[in-house]
Protein backbone atom coordinates (compact mmCIF):
# COMPACT_ATOMS: atom_id res chain seq x y z
CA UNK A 1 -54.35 141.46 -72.33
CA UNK A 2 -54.83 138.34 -74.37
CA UNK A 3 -54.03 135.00 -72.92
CA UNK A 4 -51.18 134.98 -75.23
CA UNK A 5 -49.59 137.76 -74.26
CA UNK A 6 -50.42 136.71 -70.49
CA UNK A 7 -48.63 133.57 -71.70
CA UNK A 8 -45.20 135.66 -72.37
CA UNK A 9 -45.17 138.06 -69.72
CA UNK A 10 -45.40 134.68 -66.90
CA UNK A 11 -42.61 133.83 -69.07
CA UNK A 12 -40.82 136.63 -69.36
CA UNK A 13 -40.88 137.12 -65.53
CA UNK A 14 -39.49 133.67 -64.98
CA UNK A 15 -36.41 134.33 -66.92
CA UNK A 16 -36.00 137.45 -65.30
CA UNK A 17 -35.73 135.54 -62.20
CA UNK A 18 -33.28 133.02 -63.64
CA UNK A 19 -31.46 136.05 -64.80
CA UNK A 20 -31.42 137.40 -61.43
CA UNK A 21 -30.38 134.39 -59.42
CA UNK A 22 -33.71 134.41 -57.95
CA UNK A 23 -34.90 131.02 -59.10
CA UNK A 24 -32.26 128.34 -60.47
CA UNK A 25 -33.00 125.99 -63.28
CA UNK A 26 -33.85 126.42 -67.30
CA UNK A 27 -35.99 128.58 -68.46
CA UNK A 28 -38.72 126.90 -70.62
CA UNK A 29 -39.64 127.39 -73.85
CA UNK A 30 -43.50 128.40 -73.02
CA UNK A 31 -45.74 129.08 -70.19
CA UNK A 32 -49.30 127.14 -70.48
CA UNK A 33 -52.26 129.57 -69.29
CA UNK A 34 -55.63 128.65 -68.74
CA UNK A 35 -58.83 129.71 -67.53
CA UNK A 36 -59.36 129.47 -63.80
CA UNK A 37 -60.68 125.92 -62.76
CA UNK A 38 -62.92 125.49 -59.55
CA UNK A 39 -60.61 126.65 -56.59
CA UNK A 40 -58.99 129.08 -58.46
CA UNK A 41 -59.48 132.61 -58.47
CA UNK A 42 -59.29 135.48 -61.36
CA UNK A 43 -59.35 134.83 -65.24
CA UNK A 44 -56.67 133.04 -65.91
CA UNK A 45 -54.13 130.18 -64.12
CA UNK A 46 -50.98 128.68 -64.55
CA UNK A 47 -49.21 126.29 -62.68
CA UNK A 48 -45.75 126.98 -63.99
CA UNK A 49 -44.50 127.53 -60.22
CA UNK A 50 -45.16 123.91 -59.93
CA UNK A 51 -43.34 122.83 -62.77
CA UNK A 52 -40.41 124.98 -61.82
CA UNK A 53 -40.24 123.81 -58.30
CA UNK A 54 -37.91 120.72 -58.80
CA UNK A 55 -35.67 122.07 -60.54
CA UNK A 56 -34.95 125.40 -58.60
CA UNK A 57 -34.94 123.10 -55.32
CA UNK A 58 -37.66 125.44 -53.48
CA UNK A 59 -41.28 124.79 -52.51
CA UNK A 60 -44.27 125.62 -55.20
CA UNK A 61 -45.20 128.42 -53.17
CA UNK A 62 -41.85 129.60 -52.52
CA UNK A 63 -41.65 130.10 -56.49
CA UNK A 64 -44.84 131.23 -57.29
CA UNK A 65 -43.93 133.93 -55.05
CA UNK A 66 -40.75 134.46 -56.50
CA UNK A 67 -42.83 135.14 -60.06
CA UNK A 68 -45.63 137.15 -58.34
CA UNK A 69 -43.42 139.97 -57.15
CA UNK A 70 -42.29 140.13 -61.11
CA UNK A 71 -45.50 140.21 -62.70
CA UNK A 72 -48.20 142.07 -60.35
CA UNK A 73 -47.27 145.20 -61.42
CA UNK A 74 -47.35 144.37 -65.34
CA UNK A 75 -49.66 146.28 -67.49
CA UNK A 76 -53.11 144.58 -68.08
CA UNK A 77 -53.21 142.63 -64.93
CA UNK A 78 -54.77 144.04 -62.08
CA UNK A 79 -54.46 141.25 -59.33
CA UNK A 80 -52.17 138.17 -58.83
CA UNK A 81 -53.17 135.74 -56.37
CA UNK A 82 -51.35 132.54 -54.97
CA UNK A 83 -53.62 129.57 -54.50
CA UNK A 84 -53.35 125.44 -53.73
CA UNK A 85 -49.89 124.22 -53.87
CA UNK A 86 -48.52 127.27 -56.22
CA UNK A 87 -50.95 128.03 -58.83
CA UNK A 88 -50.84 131.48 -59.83
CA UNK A 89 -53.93 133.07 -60.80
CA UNK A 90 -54.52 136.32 -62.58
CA UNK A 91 -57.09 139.20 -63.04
CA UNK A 92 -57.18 141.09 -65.89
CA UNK A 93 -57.79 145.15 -65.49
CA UNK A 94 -60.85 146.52 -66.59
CA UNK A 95 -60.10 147.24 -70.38
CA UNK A 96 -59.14 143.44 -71.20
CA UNK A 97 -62.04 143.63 -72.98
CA UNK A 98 -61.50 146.74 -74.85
CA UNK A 99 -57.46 145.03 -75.71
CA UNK A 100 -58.72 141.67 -76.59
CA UNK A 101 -61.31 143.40 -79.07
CA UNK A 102 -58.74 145.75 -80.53
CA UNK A 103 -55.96 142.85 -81.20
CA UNK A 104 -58.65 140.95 -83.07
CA UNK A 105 -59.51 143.93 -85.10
CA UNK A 106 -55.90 144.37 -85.46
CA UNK A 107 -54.64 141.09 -86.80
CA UNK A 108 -58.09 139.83 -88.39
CA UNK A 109 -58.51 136.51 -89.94
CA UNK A 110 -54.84 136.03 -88.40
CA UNK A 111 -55.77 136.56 -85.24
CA UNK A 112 -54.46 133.22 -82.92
CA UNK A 113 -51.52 133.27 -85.31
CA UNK A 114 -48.24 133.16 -83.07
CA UNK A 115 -44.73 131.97 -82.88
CA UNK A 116 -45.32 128.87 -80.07
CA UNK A 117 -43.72 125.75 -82.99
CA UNK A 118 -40.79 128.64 -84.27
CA UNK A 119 -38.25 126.20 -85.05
CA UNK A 120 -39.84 123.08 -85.29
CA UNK A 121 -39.36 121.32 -88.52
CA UNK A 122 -42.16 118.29 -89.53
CA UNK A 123 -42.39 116.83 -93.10
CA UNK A 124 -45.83 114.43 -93.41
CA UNK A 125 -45.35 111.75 -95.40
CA UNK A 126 -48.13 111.73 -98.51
CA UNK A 127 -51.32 110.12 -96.74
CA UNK A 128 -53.76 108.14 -99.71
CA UNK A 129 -56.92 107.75 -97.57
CA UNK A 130 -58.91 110.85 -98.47
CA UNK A 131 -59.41 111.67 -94.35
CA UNK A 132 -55.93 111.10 -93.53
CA UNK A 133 -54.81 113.72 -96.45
CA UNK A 134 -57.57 116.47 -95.27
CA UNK A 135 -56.17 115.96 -91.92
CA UNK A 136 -52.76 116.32 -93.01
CA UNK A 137 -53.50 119.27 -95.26
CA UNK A 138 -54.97 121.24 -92.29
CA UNK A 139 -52.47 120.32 -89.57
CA UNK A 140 -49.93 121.95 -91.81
CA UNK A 141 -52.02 124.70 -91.62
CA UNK A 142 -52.30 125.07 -87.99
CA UNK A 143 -48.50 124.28 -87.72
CA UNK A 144 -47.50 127.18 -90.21
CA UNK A 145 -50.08 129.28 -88.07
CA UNK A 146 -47.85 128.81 -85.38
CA UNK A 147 -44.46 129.46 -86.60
CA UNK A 148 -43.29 125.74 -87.91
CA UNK A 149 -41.77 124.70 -90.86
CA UNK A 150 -44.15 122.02 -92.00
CA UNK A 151 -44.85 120.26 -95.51
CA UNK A 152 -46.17 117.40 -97.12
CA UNK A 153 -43.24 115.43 -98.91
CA UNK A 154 -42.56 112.31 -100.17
CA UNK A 155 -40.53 110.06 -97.76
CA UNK A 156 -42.04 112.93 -94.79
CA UNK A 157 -40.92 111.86 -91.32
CA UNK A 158 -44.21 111.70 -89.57
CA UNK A 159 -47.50 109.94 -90.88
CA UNK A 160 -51.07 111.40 -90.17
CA UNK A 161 -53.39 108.45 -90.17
CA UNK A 162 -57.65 109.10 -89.87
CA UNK A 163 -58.24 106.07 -88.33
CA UNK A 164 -56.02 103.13 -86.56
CA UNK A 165 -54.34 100.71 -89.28
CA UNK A 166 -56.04 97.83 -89.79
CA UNK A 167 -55.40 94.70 -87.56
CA UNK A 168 -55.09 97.01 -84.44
CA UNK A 169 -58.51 95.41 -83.22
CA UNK A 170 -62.06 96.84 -82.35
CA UNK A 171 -62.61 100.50 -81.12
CA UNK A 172 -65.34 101.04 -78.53
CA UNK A 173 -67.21 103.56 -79.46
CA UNK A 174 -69.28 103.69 -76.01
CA UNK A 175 -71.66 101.02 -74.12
CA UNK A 176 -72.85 98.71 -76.75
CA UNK A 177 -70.76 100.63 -79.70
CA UNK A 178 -68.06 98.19 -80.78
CA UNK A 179 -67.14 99.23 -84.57
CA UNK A 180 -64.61 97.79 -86.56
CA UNK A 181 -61.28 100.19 -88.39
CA UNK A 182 -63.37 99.47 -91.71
CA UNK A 183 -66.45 101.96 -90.14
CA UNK A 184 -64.88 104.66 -91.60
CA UNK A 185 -63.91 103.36 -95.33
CA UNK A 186 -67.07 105.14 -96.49
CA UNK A 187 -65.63 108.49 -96.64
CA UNK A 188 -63.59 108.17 -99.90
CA UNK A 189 -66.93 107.38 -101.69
CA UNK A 190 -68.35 110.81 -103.41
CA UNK A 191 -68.27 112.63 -100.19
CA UNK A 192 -67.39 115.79 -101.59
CA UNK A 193 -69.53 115.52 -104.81
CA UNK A 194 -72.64 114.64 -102.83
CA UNK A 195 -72.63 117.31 -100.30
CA UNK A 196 -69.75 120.01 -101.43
CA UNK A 197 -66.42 120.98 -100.23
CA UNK A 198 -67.14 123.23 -97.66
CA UNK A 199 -69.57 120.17 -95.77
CA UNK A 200 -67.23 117.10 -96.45
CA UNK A 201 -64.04 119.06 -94.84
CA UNK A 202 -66.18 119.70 -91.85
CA UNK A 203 -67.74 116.08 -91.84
CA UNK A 204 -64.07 114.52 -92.03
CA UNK A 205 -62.31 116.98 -89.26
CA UNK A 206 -65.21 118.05 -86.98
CA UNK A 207 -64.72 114.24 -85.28
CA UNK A 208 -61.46 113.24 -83.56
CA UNK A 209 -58.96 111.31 -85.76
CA UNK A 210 -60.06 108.10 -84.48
CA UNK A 211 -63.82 108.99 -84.85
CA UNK A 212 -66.35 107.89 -87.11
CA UNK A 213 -66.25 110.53 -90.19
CA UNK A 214 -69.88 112.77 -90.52
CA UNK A 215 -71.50 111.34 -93.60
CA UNK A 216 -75.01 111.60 -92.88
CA UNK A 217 -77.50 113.42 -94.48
CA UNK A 218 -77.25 116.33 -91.60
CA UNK A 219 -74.97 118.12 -93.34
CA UNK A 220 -77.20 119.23 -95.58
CA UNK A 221 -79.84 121.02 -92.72
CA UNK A 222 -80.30 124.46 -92.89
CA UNK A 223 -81.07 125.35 -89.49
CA UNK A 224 -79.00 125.14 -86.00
CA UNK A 225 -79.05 121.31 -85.36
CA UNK A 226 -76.29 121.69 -88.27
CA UNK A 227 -72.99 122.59 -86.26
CA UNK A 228 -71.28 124.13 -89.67
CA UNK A 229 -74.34 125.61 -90.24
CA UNK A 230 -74.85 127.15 -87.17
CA UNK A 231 -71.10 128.32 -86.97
CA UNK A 232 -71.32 130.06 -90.87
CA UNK A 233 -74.59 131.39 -89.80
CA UNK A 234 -73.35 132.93 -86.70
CA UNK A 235 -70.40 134.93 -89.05
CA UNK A 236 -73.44 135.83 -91.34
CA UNK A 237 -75.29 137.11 -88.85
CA UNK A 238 -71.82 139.31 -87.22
CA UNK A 239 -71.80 141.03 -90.89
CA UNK A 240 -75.14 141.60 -91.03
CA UNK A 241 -74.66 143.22 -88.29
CA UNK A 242 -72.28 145.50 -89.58
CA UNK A 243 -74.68 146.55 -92.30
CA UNK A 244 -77.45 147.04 -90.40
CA UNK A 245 -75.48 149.57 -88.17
CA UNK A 246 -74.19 151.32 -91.12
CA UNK A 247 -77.83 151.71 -91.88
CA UNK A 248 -78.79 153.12 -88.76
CA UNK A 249 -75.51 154.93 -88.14
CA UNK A 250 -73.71 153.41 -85.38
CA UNK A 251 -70.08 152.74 -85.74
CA UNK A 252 -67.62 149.86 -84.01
CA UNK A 253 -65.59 151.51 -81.29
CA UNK A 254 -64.63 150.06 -77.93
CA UNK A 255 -64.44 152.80 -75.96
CA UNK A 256 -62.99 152.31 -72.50
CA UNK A 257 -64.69 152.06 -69.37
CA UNK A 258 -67.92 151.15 -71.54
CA UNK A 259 -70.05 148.46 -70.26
CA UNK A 260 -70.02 145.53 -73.36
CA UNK A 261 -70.58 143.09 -70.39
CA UNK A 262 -73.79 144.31 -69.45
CA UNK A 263 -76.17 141.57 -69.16
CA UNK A 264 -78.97 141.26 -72.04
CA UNK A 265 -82.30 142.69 -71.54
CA UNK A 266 -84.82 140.80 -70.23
CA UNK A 267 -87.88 139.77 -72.24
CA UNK A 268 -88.76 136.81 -75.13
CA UNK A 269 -85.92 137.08 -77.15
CA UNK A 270 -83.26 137.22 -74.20
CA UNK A 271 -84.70 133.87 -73.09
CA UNK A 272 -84.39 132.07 -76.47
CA UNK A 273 -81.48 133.94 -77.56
CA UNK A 274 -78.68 131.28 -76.18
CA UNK A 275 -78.70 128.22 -78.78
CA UNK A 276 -76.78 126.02 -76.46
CA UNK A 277 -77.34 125.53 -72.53
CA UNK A 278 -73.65 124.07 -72.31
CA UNK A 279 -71.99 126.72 -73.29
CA UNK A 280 -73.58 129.62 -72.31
CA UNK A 281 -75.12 128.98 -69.12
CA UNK A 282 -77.63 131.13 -68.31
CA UNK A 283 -76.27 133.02 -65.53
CA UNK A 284 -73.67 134.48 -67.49
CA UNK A 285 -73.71 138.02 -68.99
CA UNK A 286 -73.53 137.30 -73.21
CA UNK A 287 -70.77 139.60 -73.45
CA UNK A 288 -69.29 138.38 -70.47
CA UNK A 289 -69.28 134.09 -72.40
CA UNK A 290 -68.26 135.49 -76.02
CA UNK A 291 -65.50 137.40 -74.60
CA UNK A 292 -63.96 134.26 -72.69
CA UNK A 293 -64.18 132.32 -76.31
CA UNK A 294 -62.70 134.84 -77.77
CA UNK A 295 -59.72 135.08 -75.59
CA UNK A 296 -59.74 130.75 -75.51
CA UNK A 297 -59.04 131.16 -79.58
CA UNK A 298 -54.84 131.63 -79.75
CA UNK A 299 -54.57 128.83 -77.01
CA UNK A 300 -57.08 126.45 -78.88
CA UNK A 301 -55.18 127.35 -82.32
CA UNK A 302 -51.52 126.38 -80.63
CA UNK A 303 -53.09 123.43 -79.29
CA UNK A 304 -54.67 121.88 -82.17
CA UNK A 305 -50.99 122.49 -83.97
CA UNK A 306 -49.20 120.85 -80.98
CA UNK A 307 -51.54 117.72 -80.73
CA UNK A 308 -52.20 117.65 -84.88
CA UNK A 309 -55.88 117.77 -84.00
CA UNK A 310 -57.70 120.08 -85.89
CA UNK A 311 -61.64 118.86 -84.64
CA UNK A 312 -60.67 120.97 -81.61
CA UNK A 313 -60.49 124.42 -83.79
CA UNK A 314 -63.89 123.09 -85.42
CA UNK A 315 -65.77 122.13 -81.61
CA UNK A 316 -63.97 125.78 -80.16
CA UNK A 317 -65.68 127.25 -83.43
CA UNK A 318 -69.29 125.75 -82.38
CA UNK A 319 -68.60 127.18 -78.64
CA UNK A 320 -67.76 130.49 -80.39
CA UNK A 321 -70.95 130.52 -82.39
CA UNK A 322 -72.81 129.39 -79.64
CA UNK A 323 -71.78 132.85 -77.44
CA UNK A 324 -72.28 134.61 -80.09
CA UNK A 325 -75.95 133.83 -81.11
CA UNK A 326 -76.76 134.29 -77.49
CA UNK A 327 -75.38 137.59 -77.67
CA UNK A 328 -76.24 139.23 -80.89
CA UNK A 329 -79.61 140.30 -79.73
CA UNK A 330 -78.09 142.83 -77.44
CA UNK A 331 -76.02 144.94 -79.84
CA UNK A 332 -78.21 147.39 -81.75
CA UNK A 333 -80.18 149.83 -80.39
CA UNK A 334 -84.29 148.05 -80.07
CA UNK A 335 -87.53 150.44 -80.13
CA UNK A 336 -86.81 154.04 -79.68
CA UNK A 337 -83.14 153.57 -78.13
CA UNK A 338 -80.95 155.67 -79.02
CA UNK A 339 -77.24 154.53 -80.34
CA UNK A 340 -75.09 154.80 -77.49
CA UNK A 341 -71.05 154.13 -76.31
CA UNK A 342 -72.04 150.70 -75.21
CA UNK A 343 -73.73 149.78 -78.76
CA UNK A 344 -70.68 150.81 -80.46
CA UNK A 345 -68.53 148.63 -78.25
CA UNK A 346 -70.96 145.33 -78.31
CA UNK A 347 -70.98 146.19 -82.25
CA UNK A 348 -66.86 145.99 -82.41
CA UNK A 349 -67.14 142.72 -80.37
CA UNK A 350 -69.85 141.37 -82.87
CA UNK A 351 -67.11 142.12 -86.09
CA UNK A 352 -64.26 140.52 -83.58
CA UNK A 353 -66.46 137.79 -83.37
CA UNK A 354 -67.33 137.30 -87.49
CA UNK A 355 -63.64 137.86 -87.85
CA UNK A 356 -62.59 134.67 -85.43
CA UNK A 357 -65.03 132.68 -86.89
CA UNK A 358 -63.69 133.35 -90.43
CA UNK A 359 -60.44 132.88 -89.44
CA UNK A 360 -60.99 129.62 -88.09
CA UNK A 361 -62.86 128.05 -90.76
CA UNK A 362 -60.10 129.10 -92.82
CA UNK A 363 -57.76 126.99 -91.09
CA UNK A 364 -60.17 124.58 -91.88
CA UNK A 365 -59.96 125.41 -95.19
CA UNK A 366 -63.55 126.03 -95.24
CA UNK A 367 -65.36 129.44 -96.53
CA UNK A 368 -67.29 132.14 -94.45
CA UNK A 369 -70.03 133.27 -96.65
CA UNK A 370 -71.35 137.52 -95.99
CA UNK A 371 -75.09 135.82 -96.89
CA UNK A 372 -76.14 132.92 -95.15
């Protein structure tokens, strides 16, 4: 179960209970789920009792209980669990890996695609700063993604600005970092014929709206201090994967009950495999850390829509790569191995993995080269 389709089944149990005249109060129009903070239990949380609490007139608890009884016995979840006020928290059964893979492979570069904005209607008014228009191009891309109606038209209803209209005062940028709104002017001036498209997108969405655009001569490194090199790397390394089974054989297939989660082998290359400490941490099975991006990729994709933000899709992209290159090293068979169920499965999360990569820096509007 993907945390999407976790999403509508909380959902789908609370208006059953509205329905029912368990719980009283309107339905809303999505259920926020997230992975289990500290406290929590399981894989996933939502704290939709809460929210619904008020409104019915009952204690948190009293409605997350309500919901539990309607949702424990749903396919893909094997435990629900009540914790804090009225947090519900849920464990996914033991093929969540084996579904999460297959609705990847499934819906390819679409997958994260979903209907969250369906009916939402948002016209951007034409932006002139070069920033503000790539921004504007791309959130219309994430908000189609997601189900809206969204242009760019003249006399548009909302504005998309890349940095704070001048006169709005100083920004601080940190201790000691006071920059003025005119910091970022440089980007209009031969960004894109200096260091091509694919590296001026990414320097002018990776940073937050009101961040400093990346104009430095990094963009040009070919090695993993890059970030969009790193990311297009780690999608040419997931098809050269690909070939390199074909090669020796082996064939993508999660089959179930197969250990993809196993941890790594232990040696040289399993202890400089990760590429960043943050986000794989190195108690955590490289399976085990890919899988958990993966699933994060629909929720980051709606999110980045909602809050017109596309640097998150570009920093979830870096935490994908980042599992990924600390996994690759464990998916074909080393030495005299032979090609077993487990290769085939770690192989099918490898191509999940090139495809969500792709798919993102599409929405980016960047490209996902085979040959890195």
């Amino acid at each position: 179960m993907t945390p999407a389709e976790l999403s509508r089944t909380v959902l789908g149990a609370v208006r059953r209970a509205v329905e029912e005249g368990a719980l009283s109060g309107p339905v809303p129009e999505r259920v926020k789920v997230e992975r289990s903070r500290p406290g929590g239990s399981g894989d996933y949380a939502t704290s939709i009792a809460l929210r619904l609490a008020g409104p019915a007139g009952r204690q948190a608890r009293d409605v997350a209980e309500v919901l539990k009884a309607r949702i424990t016995d749903s396919p893909g979840i094997a435990r629900v669990e009540i914790t804090g006020p009225g947090f519900l928290n849920f464990t996914l059964g033991d093929d969540s890996a084996g579904v999460l893979v297959r609705a990847v492979r499934e819906q390819g570069t679409r997958y994260g695609y979903g209907d969250g904005l369906a009916g939402t209607r948002v016209r951007f008014a034409p932006a002139g700063e070069l920033r503000a228009r790539v921004i504007t191009d791309t959130v219309v891309r994430l908000l189609i993604a997601q189900g809206a109606d969204a242009a760019v038209a003249p006399g548009g209803e909302e504005r998309i600005t890349a940095v704070p209209a001048h006169g709005d005062g100083p920004h601080d940028d940190g201790p000691g970092q006071v920059r003025d709104d005119r910091a970022c002017d440089g980007a209009d001036d031969g960004l894109f014929a200096r260091v091509g498209r694919d590296a001026a997108l990414w320097a002018l969405l990776r940073p937050a709206a009101h961040d400093r655009p990346l104009t430095g001569d990094g963009l040009l490194v070919q090695n993993e201090g890059n970030a969009l090199f790193r990311v297009r790397y780690a999608h040419a390394r997931s098809r050269a994967l690909l070939r390199n089974a074909a090669d020796l054989g082996v064939t993508a297939r999660i089959a179930p009950g197969t250990d993809e989660t196993a941890p790594a082998p232990a040696g040289p290359d399993a202890a400089t495999a990760a590429t960043s400490a943050e986000t794989v941490p190195p108690t955590a099975a490289p399976a085990s850390v890919l899988l958990t991006v993966l699933g994060d990729h629909p929720a980051v994709i709606e999110s980045a829509a909602r809050l017109r933000a596309p640097d998150r899709v570009a920093r979830h992209l870096e935490a994908t790569a980042d599992a990924f290159l600390g996994f690759q090293h464990t998916v074909l068979p080393m030495g005299d191995e032979k090609p077993s169920a487990t290769h085939r499965s770690r192989l099918a999360l490898a191509e999940a993995a090139g495809t969500v990569l792709a798919g993102g820096l599409a929405l980016l509007g960047i490209s996902a080269p085979e040959h890195l």
